[in-house]
Each structure stands twice: as structure tokens, then as C-alpha cells.
ModelCIF file with pLDDT and N, C-alpha, C, O atoms, coordinates in Angstrom:
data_MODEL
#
_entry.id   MODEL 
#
_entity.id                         1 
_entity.type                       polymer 
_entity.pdbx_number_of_molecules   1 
#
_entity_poly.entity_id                      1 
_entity_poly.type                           'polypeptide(L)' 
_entity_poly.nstd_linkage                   no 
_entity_poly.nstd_monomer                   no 
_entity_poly.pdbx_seq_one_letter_code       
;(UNK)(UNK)(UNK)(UNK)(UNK)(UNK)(UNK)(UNK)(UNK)(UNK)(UNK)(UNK)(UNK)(UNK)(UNK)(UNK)
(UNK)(UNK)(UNK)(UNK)(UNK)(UNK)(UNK)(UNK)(UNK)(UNK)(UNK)(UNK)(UNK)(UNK)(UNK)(UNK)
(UNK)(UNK)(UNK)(UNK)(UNK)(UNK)(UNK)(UNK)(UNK)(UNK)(UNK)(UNK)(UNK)(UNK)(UNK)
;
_entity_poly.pdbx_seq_one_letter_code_can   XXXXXXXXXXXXXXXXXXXXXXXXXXXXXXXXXXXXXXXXXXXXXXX 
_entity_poly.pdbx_strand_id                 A 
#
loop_
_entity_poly_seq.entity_id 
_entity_poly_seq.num 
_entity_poly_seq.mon_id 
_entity_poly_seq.hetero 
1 1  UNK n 
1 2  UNK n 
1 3  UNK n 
1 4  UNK n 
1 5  UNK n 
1 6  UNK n 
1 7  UNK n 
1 8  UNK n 
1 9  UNK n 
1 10 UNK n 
1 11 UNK n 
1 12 UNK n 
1 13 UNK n 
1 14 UNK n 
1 15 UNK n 
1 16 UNK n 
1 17 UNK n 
1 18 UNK n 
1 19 UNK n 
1 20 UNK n 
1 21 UNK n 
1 22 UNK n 
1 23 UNK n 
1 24 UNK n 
1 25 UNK n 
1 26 UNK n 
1 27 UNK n 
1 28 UNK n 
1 29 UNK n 
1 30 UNK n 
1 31 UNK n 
1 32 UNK n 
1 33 UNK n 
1 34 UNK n 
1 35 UNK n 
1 36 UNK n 
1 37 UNK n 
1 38 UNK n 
1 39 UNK n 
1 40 UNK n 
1 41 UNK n 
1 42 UNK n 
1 43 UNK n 
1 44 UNK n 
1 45 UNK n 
1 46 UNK n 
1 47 UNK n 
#
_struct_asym.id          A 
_struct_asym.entity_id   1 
#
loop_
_ma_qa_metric.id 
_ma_qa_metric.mode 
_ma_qa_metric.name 
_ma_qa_metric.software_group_id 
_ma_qa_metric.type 
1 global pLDDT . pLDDT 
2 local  pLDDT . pLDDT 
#
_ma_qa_metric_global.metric_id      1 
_ma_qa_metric_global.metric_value   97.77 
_ma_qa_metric_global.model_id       1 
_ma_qa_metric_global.ordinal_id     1 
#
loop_
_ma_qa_metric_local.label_asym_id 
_ma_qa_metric_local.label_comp_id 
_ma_qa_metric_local.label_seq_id 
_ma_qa_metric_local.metric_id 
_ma_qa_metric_local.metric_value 
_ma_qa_metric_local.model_id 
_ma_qa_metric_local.ordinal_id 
A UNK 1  2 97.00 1 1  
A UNK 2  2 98.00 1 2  
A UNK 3  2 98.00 1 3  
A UNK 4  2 98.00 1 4  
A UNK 5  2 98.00 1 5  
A UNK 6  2 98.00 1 6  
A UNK 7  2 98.00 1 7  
A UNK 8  2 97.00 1 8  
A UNK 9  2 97.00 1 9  
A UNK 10 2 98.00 1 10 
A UNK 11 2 98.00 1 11 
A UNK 12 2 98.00 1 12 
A UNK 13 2 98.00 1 13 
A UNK 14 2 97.00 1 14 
A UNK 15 2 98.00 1 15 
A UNK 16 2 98.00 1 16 
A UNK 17 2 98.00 1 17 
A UNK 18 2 98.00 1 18 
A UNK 19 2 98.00 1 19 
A UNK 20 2 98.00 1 20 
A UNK 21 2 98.00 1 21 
A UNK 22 2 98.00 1 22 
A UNK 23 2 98.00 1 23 
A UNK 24 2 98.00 1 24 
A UNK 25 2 98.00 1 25 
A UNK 26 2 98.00 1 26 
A UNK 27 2 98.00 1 27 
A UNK 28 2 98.00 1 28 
A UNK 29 2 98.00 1 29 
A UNK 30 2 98.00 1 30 
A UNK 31 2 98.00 1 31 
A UNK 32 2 98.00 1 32 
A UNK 33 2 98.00 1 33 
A UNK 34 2 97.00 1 34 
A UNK 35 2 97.00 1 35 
A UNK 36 2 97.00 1 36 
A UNK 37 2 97.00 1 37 
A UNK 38 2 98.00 1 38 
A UNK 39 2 98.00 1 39 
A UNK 40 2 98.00 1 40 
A UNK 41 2 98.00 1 41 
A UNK 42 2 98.00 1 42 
A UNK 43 2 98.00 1 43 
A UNK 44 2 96.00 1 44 
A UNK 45 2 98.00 1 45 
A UNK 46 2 98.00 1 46 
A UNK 47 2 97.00 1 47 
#
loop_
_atom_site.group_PDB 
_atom_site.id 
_atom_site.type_symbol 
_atom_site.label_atom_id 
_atom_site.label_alt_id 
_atom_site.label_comp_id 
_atom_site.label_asym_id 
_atom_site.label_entity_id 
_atom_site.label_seq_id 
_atom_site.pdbx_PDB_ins_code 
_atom_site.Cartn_x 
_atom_site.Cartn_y 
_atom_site.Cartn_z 
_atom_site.occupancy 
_atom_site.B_iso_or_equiv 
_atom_site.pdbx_formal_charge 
_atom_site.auth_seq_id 
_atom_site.auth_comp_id 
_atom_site.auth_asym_id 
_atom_site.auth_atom_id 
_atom_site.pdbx_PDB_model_num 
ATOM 1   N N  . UNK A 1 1  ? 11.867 -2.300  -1.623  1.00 97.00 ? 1  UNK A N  1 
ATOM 2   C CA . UNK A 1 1  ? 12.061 -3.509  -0.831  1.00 97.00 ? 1  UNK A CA 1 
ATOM 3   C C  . UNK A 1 1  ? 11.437 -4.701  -1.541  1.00 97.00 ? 1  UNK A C  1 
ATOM 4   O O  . UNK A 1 1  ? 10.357 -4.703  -2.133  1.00 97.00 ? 1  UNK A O  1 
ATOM 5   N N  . UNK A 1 2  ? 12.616 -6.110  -1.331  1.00 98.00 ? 2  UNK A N  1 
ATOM 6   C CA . UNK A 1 2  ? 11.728 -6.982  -2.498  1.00 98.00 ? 2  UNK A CA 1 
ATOM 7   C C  . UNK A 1 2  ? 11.428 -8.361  -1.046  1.00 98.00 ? 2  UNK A C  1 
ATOM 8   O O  . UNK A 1 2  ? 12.285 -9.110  -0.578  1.00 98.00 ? 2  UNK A O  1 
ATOM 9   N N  . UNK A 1 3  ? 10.201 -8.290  -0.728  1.00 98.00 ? 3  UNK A N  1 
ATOM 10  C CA . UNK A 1 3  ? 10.529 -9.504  0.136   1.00 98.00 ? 3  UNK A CA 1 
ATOM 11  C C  . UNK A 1 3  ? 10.488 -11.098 -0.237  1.00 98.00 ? 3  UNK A C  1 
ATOM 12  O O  . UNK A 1 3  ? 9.467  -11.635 -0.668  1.00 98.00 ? 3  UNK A O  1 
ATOM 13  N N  . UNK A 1 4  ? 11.498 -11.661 -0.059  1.00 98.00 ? 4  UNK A N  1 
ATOM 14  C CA . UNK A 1 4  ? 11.268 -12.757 -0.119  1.00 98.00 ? 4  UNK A CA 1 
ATOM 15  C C  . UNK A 1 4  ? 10.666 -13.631 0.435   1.00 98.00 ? 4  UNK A C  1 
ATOM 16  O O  . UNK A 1 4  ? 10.527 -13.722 1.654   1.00 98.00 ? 4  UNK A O  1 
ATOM 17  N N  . UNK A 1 5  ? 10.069 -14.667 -0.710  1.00 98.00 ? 5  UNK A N  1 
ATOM 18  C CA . UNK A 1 5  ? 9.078  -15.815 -0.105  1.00 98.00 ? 5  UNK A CA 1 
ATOM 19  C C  . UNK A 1 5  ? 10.224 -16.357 0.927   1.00 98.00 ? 5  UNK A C  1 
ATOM 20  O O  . UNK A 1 5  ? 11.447 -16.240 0.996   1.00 98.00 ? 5  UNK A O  1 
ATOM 21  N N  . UNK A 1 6  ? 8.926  -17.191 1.909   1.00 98.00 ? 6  UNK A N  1 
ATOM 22  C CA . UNK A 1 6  ? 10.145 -17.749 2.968   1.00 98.00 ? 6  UNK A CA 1 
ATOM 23  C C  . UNK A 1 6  ? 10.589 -18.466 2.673   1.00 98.00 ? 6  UNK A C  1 
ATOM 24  O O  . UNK A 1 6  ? 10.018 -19.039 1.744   1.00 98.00 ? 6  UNK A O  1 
ATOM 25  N N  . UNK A 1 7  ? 11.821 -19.030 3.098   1.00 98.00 ? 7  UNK A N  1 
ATOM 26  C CA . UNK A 1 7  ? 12.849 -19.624 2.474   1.00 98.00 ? 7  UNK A CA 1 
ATOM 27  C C  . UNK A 1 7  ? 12.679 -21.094 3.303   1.00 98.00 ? 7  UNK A C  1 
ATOM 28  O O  . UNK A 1 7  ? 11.922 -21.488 4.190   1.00 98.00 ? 7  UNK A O  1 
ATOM 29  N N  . UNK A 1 8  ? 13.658 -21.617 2.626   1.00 97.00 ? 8  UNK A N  1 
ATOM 30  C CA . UNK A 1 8  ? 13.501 -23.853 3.507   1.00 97.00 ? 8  UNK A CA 1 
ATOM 31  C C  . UNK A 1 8  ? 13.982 -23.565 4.811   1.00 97.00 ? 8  UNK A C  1 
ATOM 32  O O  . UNK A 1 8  ? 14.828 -22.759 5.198   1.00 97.00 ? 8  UNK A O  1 
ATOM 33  N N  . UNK A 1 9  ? 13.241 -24.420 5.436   1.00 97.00 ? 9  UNK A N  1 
ATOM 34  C CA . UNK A 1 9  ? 12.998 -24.417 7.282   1.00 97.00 ? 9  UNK A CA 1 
ATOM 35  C C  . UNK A 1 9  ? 12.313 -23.615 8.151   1.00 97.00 ? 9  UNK A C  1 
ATOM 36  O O  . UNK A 1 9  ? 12.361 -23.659 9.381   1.00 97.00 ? 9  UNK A O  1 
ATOM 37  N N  . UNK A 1 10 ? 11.481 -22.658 7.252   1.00 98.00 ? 10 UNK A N  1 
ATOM 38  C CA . UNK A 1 10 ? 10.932 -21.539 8.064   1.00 98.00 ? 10 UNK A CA 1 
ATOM 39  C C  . UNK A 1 10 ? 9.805  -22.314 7.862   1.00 98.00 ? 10 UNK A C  1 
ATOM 40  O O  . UNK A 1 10 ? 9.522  -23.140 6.995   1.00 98.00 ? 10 UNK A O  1 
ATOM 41  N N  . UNK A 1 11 ? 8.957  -21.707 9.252   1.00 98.00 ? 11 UNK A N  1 
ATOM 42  C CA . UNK A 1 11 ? 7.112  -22.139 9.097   1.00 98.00 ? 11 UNK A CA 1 
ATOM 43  C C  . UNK A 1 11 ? 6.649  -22.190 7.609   1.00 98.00 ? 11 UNK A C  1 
ATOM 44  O O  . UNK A 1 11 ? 6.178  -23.091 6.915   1.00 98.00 ? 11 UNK A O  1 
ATOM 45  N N  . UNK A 1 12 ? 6.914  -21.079 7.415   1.00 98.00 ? 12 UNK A N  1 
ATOM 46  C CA . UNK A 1 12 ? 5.826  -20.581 5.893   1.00 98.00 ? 12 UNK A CA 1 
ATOM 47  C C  . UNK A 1 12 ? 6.609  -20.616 4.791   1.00 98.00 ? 12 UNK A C  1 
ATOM 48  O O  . UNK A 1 12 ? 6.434  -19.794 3.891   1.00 98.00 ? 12 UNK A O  1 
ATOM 49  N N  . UNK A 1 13 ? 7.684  -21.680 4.711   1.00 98.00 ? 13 UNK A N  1 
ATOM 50  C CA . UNK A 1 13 ? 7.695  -22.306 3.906   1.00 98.00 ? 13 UNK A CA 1 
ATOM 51  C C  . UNK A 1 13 ? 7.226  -22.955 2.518   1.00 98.00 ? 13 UNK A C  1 
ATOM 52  O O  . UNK A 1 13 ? 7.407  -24.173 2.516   1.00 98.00 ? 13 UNK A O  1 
ATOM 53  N N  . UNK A 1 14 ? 6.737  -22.509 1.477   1.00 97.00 ? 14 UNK A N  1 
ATOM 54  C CA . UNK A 1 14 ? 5.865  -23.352 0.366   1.00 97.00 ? 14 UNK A CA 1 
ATOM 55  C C  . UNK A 1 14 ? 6.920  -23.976 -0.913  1.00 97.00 ? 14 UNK A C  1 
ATOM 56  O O  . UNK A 1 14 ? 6.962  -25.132 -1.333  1.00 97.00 ? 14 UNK A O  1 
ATOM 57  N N  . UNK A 1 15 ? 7.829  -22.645 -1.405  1.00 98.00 ? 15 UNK A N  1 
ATOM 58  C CA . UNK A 1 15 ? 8.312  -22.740 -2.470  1.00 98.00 ? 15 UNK A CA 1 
ATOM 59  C C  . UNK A 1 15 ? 9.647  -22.914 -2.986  1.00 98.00 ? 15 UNK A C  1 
ATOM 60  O O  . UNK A 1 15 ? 10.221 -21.910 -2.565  1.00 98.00 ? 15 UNK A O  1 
ATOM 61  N N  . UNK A 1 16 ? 10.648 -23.715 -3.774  1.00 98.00 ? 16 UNK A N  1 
ATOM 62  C CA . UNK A 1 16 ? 11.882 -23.950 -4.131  1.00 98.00 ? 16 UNK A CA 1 
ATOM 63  C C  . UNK A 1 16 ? 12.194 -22.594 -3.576  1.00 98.00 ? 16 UNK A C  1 
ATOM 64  O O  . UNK A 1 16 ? 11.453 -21.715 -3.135  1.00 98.00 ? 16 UNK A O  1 
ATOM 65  N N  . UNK A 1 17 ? 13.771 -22.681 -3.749  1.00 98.00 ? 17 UNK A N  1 
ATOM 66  C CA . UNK A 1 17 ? 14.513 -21.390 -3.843  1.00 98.00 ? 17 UNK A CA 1 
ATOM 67  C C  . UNK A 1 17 ? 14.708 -21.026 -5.202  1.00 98.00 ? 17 UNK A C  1 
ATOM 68  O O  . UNK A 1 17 ? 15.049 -19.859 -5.393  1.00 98.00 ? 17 UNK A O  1 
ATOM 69  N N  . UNK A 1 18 ? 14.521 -22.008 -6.509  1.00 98.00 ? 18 UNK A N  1 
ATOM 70  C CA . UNK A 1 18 ? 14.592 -21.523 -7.737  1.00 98.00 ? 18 UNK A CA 1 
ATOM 71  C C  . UNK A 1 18 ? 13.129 -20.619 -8.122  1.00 98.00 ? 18 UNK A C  1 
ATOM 72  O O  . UNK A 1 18 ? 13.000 -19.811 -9.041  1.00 98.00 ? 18 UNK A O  1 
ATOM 73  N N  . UNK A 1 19 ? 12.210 -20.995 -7.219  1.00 98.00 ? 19 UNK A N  1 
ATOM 74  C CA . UNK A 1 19 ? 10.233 -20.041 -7.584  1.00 98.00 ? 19 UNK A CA 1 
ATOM 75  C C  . UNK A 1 19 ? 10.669 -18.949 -6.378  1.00 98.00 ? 19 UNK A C  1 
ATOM 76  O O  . UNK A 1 19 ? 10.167 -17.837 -6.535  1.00 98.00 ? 19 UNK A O  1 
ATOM 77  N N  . UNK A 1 20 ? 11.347 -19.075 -5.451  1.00 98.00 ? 20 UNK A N  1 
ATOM 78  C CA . UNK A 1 20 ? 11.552 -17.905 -4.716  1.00 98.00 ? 20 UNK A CA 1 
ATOM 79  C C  . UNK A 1 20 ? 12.589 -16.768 -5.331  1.00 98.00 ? 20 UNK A C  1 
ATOM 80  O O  . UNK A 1 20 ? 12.259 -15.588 -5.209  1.00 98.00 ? 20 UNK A O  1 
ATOM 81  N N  . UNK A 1 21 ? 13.575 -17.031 -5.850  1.00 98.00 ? 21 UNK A N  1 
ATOM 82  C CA . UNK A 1 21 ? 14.626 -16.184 -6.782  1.00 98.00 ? 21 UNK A CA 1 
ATOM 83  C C  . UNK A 1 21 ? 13.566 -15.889 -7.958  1.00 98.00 ? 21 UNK A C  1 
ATOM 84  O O  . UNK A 1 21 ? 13.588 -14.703 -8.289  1.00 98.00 ? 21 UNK A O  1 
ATOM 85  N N  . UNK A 1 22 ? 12.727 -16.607 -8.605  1.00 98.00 ? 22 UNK A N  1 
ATOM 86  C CA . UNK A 1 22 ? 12.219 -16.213 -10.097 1.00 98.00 ? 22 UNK A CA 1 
ATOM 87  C C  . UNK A 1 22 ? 11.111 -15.376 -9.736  1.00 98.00 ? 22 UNK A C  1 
ATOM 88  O O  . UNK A 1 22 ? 10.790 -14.625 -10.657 1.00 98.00 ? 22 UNK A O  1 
ATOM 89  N N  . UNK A 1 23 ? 10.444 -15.265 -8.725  1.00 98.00 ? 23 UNK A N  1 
ATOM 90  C CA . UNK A 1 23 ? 9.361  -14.203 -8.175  1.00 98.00 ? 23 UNK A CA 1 
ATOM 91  C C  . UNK A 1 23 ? 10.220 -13.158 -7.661  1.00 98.00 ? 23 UNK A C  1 
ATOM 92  O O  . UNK A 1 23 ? 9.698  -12.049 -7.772  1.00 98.00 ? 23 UNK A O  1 
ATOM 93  N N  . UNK A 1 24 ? 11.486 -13.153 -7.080  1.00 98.00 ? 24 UNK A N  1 
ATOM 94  C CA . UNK A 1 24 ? 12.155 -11.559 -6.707  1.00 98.00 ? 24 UNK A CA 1 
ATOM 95  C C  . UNK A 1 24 ? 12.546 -11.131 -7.382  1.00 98.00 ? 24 UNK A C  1 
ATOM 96  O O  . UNK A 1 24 ? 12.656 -9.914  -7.230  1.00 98.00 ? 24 UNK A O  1 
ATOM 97  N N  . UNK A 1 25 ? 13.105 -11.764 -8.735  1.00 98.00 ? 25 UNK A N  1 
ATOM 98  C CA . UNK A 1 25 ? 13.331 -11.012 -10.196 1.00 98.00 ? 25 UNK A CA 1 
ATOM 99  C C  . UNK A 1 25 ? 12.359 -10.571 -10.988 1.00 98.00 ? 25 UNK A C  1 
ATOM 100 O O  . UNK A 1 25 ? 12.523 -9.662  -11.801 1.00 98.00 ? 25 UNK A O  1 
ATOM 101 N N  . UNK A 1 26 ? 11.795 -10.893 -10.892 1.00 98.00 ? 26 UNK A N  1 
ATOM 102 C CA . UNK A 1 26 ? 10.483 -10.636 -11.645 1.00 98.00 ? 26 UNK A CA 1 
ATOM 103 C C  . UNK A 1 26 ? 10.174 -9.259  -10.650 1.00 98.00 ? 26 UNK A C  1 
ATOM 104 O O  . UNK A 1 26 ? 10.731 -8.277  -11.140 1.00 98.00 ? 26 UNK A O  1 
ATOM 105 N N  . UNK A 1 27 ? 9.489  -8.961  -9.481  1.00 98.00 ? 27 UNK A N  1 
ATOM 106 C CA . UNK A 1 27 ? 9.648  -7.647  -8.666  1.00 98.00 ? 27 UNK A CA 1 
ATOM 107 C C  . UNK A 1 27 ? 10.638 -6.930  -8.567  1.00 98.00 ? 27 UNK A C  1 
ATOM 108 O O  . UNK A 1 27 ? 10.520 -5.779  -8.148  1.00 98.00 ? 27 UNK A O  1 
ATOM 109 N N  . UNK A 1 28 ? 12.064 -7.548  -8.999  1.00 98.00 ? 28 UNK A N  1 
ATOM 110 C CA . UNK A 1 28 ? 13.021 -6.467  -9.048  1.00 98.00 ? 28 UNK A CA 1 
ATOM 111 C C  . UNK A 1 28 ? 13.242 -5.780  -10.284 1.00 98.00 ? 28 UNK A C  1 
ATOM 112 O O  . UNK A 1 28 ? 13.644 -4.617  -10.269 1.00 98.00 ? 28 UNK A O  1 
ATOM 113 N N  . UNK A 1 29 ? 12.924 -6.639  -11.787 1.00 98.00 ? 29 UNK A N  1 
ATOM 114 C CA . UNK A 1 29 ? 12.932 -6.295  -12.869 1.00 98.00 ? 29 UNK A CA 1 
ATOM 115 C C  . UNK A 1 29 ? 11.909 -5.076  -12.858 1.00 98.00 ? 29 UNK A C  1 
ATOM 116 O O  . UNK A 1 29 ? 11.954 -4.112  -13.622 1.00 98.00 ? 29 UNK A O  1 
ATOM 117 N N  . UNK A 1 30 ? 10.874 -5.325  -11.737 1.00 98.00 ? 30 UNK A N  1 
ATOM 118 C CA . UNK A 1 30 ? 9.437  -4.168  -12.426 1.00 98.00 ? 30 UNK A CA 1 
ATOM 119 C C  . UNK A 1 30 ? 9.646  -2.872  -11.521 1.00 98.00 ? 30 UNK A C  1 
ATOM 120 O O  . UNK A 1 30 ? 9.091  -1.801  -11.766 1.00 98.00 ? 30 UNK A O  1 
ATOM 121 N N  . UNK A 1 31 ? 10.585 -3.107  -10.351 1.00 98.00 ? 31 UNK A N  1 
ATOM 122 C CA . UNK A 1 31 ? 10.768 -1.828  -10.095 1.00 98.00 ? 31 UNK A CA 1 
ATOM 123 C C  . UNK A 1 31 ? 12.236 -0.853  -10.485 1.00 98.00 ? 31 UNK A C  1 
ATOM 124 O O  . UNK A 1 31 ? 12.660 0.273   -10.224 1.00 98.00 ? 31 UNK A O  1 
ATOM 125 N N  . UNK A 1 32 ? 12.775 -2.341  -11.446 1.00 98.00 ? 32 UNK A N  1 
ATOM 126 C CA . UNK A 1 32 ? 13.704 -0.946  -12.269 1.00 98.00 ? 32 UNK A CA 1 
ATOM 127 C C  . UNK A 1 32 ? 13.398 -0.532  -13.283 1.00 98.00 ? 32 UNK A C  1 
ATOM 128 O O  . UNK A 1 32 ? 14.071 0.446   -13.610 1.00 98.00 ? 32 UNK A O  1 
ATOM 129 N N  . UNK A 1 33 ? 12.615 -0.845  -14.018 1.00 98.00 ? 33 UNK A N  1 
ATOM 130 C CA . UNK A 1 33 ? 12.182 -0.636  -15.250 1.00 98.00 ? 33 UNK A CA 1 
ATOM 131 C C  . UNK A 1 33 ? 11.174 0.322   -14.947 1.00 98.00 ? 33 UNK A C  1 
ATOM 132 O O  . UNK A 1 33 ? 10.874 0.831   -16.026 1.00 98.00 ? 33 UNK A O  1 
ATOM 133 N N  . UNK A 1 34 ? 10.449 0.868   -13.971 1.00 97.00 ? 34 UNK A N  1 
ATOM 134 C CA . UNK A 1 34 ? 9.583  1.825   -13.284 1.00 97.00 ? 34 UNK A CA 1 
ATOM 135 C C  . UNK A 1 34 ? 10.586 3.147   -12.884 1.00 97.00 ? 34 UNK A C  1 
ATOM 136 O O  . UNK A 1 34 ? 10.049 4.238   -13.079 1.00 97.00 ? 34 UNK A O  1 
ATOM 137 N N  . UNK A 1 35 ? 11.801 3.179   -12.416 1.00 97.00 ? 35 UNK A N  1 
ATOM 138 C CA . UNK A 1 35 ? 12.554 4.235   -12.570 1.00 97.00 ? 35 UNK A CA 1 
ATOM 139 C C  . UNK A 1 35 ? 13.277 4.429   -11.007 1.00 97.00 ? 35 UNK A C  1 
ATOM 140 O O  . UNK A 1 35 ? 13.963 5.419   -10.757 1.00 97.00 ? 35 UNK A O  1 
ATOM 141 N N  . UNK A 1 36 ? 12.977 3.157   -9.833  1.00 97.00 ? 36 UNK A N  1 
ATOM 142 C CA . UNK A 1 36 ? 13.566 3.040   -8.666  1.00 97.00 ? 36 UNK A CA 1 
ATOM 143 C C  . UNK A 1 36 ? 15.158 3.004   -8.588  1.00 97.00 ? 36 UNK A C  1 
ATOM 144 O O  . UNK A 1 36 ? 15.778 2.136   -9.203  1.00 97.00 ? 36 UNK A O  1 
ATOM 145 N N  . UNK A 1 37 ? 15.725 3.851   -7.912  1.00 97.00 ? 37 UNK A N  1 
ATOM 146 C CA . UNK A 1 37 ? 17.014 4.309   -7.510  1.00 97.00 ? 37 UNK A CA 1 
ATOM 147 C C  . UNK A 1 37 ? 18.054 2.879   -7.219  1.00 97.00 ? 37 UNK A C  1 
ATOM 148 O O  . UNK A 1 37 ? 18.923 2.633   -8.055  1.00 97.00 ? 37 UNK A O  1 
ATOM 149 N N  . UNK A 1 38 ? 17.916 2.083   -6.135  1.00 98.00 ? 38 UNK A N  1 
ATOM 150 C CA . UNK A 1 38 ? 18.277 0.903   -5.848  1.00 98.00 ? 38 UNK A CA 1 
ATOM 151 C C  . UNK A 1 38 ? 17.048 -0.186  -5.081  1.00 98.00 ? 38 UNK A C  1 
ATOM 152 O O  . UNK A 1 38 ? 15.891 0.198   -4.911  1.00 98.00 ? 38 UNK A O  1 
ATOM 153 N N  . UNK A 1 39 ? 17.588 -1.737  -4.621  1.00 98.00 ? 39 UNK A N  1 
ATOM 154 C CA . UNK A 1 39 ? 16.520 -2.579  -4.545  1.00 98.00 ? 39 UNK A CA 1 
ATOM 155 C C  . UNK A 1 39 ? 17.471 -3.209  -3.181  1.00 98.00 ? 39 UNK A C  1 
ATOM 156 O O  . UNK A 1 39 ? 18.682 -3.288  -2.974  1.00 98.00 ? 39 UNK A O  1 
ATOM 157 N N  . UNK A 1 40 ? 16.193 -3.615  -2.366  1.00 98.00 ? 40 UNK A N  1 
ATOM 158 C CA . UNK A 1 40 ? 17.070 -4.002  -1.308  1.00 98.00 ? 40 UNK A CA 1 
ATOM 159 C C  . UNK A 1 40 ? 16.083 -5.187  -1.175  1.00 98.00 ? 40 UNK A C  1 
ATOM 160 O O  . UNK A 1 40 ? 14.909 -5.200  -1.545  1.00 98.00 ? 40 UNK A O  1 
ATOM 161 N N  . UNK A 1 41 ? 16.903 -6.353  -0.472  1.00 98.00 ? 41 UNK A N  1 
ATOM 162 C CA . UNK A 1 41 ? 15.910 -7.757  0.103   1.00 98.00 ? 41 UNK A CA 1 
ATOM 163 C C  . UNK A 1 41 ? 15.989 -7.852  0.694   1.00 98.00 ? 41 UNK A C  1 
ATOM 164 O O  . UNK A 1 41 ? 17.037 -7.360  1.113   1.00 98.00 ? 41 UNK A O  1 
ATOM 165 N N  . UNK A 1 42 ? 15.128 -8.585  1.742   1.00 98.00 ? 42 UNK A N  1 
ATOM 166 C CA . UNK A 1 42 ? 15.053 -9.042  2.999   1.00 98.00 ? 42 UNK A CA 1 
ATOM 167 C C  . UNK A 1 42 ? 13.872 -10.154 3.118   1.00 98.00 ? 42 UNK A C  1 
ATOM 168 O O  . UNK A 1 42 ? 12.841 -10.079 2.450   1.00 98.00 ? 42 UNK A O  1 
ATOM 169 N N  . UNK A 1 43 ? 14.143 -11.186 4.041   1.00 98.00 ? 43 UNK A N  1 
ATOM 170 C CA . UNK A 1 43 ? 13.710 -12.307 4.130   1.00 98.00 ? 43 UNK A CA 1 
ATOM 171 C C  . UNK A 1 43 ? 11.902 -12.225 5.017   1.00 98.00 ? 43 UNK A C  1 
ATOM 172 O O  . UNK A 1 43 ? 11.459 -12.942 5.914   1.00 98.00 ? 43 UNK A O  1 
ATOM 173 N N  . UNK A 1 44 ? 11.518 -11.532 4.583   1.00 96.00 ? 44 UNK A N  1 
ATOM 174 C CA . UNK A 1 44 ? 10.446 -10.745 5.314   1.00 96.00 ? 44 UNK A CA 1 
ATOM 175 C C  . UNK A 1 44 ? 9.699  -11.894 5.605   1.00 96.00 ? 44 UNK A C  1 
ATOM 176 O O  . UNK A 1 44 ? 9.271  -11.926 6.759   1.00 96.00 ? 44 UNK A O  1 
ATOM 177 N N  . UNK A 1 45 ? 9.389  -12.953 4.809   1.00 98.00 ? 45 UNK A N  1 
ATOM 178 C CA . UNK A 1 45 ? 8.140  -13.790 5.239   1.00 98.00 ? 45 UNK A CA 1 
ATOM 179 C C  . UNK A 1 45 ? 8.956  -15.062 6.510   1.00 98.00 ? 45 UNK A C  1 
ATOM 180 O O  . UNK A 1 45 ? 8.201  -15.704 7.240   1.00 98.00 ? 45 UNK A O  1 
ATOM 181 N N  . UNK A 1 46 ? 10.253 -15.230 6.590   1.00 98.00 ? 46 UNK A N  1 
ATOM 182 C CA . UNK A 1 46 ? 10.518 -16.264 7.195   1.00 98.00 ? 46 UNK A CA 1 
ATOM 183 C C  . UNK A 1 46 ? 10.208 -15.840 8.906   1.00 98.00 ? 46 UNK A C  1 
ATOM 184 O O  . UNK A 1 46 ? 11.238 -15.523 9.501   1.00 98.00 ? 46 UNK A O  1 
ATOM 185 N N  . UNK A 1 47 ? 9.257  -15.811 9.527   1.00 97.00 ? 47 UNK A N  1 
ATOM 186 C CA . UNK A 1 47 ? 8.826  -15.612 10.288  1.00 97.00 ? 47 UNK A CA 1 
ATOM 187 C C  . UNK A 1 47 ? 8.312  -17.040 11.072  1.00 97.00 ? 47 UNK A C  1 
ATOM 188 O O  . UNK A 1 47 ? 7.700  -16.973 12.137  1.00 97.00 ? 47 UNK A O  1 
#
């Protein structure tokens, strides 16, 4: 599971969507290169 930073309009809000995509690649790159089956996202912080 890769959660994403929250996204524009949510409370917790901080970061572009270009630093939010470049931090879930970066966690998705390290859990395929670790040997994980598939990668799933979800908007976990927009709360």
C-alpha cells in the first residue's frame, strides 16, 4: 500500500501534486525492487 500525501483541498494538505507523485514513486520504486507482487494507492492522508 502506497499512501498518498493529502492531496489539494483536504485539511492536511502541505504538498504539490508533482512532491506528492515524486514521494509515491519513490515508495513504489522501493517496494518493487524489494520483490512485492503488486502496489496499490489510496489517498490515506486526505482525511
Amino acid at each position: 500500500m502506497v499512501h498518498l500525501g493529502a492531496l489539494p483541498g483536504t485539511p492536511l494538505n502541505k504538498l504539490s501534486v508533482s512532491d506528492i507523485a515524486r514521494v509515491a514513486i519513490e515508495e513504489a520504486i522501493l517496494y518493487q525492487e524489494a520483490g512485492l507482487d503488486a502496489i496499490l494507492l489510496e489517498n490515506m492522508h486526505d482525511i
